[in-house]
C-alpha atoms as a PDB file:
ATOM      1  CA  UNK A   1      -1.290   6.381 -15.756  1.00  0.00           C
ATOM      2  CA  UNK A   2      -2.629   5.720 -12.196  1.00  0.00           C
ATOM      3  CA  UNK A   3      -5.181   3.176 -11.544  1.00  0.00           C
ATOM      4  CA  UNK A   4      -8.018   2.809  -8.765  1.00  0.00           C
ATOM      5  CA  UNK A   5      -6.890  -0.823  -8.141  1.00  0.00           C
ATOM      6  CA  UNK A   6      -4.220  -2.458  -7.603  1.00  0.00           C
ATOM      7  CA  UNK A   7      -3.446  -6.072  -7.949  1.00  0.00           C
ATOM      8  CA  UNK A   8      -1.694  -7.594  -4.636  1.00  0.00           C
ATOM      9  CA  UNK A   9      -1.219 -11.090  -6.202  1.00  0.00           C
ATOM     10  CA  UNK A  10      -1.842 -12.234 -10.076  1.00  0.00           C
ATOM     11  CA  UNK A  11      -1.265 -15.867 -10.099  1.00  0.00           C
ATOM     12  CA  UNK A  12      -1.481 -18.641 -13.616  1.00  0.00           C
ATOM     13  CA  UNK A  13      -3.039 -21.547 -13.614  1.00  0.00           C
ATOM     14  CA  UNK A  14      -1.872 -23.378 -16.516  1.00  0.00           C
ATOM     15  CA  UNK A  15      -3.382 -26.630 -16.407  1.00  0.00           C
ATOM     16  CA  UNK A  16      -6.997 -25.037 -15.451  1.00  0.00           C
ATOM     17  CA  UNK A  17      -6.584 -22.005 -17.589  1.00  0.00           C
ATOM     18  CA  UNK A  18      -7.001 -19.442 -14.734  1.00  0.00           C
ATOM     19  CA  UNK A  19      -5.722 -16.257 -14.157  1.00  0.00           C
ATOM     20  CA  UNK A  20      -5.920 -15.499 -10.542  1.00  0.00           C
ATOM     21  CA  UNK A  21      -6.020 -12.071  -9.518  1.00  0.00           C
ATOM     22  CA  UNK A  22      -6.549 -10.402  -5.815  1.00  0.00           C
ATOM     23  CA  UNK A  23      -7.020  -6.502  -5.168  1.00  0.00           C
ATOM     24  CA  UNK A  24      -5.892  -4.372  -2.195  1.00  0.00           C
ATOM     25  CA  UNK A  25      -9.416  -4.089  -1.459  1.00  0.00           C
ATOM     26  CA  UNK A  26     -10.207  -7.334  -0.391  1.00  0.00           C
ATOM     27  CA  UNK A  27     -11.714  -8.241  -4.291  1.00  0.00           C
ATOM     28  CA  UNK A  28     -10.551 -11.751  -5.746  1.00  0.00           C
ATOM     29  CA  UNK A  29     -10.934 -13.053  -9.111  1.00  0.00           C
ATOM     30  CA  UNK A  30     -10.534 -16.250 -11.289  1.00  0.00           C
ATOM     31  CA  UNK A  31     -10.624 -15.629 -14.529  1.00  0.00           C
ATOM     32  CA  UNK A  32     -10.685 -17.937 -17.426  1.00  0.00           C
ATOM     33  CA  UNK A  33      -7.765 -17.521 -20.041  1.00  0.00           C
ATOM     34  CA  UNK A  34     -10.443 -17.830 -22.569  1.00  0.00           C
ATOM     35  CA  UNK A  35     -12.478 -15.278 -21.151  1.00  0.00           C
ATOM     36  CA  UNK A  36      -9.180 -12.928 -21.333  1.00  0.00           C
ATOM     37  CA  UNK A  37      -8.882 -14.031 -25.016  1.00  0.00           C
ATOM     38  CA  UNK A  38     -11.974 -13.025 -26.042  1.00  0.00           C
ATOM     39  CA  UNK A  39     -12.122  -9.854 -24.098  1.00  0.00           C
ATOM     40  CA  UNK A  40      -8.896  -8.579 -25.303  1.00  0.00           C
ATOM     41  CA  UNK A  41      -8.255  -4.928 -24.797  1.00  0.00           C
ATOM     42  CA  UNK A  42      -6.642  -5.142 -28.520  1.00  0.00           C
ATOM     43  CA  UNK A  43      -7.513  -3.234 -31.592  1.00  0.00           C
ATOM     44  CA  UNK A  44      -7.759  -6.543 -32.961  1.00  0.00           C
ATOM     45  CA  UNK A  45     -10.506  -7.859 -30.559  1.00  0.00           C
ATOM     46  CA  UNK A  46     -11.950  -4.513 -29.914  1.00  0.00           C
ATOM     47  CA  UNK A  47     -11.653  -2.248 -33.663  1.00  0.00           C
ATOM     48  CA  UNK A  48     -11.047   1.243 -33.702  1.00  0.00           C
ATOM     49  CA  UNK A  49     -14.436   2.164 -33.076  1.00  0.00           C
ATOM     50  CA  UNK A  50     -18.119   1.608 -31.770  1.00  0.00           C
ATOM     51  CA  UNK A  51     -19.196  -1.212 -33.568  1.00  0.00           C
ATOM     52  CA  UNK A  52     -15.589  -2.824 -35.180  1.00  0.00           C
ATOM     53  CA  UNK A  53     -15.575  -5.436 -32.205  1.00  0.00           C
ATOM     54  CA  UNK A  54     -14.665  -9.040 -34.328  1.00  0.00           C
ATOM     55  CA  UNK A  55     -16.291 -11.764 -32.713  1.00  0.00           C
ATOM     56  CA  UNK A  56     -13.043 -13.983 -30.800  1.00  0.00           C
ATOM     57  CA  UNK A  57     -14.134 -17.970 -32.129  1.00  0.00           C
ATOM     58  CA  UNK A  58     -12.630 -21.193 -31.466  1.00  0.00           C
ATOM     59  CA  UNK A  59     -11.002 -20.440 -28.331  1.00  0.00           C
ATOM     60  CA  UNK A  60     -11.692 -22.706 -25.936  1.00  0.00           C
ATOM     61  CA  UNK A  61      -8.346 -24.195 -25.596  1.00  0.00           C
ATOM     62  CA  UNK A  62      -6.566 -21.241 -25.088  1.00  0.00           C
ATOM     63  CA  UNK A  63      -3.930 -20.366 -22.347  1.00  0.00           C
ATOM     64  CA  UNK A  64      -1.584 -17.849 -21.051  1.00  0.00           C
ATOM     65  CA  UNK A  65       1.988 -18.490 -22.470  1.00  0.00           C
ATOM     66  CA  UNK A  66       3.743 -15.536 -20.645  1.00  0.00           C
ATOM     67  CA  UNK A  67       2.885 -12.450 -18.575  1.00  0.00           C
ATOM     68  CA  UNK A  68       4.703  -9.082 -19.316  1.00  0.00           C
ATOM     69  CA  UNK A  69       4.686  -6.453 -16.880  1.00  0.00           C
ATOM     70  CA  UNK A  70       4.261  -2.885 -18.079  1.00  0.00           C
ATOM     71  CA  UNK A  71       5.022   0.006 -15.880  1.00  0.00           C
ATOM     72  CA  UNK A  72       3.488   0.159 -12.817  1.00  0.00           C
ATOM     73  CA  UNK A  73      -0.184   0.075 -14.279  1.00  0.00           C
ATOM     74  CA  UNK A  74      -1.125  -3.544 -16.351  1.00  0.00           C
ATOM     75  CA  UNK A  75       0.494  -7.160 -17.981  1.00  0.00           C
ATOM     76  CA  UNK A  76       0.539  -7.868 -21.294  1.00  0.00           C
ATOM     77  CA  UNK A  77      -0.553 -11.201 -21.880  1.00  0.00           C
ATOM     78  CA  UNK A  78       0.695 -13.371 -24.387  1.00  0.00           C
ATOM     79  CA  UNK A  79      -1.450 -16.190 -25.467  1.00  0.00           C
ATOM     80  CA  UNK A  80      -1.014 -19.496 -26.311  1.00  0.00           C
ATOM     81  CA  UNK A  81      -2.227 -18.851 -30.031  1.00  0.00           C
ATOM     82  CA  UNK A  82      -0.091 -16.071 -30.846  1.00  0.00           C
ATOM     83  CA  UNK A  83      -2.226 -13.111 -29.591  1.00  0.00           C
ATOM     84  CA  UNK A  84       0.381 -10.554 -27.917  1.00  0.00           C
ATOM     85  CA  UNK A  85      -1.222  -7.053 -28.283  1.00  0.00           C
ATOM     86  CA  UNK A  86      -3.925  -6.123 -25.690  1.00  0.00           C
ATOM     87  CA  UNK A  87      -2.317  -4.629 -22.655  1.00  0.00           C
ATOM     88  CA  UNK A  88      -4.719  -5.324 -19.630  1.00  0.00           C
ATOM     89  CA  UNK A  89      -4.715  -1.998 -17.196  1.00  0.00           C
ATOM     90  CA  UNK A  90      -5.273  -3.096 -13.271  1.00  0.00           C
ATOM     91  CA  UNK A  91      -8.714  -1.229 -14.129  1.00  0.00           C
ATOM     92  CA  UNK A  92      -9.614  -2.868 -16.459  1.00  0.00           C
ATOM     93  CA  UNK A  93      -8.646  -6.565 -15.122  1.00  0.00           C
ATOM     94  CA  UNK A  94     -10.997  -5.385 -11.933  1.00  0.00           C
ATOM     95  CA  UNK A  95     -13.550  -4.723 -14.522  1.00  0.00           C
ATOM     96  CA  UNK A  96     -13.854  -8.304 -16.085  1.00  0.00           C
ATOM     97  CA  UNK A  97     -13.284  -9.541 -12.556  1.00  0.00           C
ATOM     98  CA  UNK A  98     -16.420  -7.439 -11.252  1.00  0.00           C
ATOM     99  CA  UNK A  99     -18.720  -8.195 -14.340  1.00  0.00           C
ATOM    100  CA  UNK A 100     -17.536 -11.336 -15.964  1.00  0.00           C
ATOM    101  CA  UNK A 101     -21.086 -13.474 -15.617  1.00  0.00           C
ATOM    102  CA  UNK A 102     -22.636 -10.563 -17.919  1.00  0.00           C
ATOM    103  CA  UNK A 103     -19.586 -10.304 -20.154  1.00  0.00           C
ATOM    104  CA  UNK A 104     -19.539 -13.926 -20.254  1.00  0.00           C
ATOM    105  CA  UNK A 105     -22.781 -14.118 -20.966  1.00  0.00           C
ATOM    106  CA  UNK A 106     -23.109 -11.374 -23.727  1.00  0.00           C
ATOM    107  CA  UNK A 107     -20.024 -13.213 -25.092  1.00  0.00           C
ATOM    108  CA  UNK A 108     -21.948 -16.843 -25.194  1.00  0.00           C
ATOM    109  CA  UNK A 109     -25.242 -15.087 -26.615  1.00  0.00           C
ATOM    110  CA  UNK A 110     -23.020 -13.229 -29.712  1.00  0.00           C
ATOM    111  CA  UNK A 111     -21.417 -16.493 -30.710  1.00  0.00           C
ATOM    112  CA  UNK A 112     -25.030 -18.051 -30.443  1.00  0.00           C
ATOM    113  CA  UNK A 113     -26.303 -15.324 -32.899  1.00  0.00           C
ATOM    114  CA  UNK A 114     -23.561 -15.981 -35.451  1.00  0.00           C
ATOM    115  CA  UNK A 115     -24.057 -19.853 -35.619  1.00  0.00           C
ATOM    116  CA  UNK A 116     -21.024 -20.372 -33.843  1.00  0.00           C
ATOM    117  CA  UNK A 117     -21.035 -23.392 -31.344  1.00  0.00           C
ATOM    118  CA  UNK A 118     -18.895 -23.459 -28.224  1.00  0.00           C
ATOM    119  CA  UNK A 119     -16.565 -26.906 -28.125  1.00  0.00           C
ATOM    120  CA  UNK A 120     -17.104 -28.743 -24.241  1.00  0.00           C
ATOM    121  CA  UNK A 121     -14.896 -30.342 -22.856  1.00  0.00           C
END
């Protein structure tokens, strides 16, 4: 499996929740743990089809417990609440980086439409 990008540096954040990621090309993300959480590239998260996505609730307070490498092309992440099964491709970890305000967004408006409040901090 090859990949367009490649990660130079992935770096954790643990006490803001921040995965840190920088590209070969110069690109540099922060992205939340949450954000990861919700956007899983699981079967869990994401179904086994068009329209099977299950809404990710309640987590807010989520972190990064352990990165996995695997191969030479994405990390597992393991999270803080037991999730262990989406394996994030360096393509796909450029593609949250690249349009995380509209994923983010689309993410806040879903919960919004199933009565499901965000908790602040």
């Amino acid at each position: 499996m090859s990949s367009t990008h490649r990660p130079t540096d992935i770096q954790l954040h643990q006490k803001s929740r921040i995965l840190e990621i920088a590209y070969s090309d110069g690109s540099h993300f922060e992205l939340p743990c949450e954000f990861l959480r919700v956007y899983s590239p699981s079967a869990e998260v994401r179904g086994h089809g068009p329209g099977q996505e299950v809404l990710q609730v309640g987590k807010e307070d989520v972190n990064i417990a352990e990165i996995e490498p695997v191969g030479n092309y994405a990390v597992k992440l393991v999270f803080s609440d037991g999730h262990d099964t989406g394996i994030y491709d360096w393509d796909y970890l450029y593609k949250l980086g690249t349009e995380q305000e509209r994923m983010w967004q689309d993410y806040l408006d879903r919960l919004k439409e199933a009565g499901h409040e965000r908790k602040t901090h």
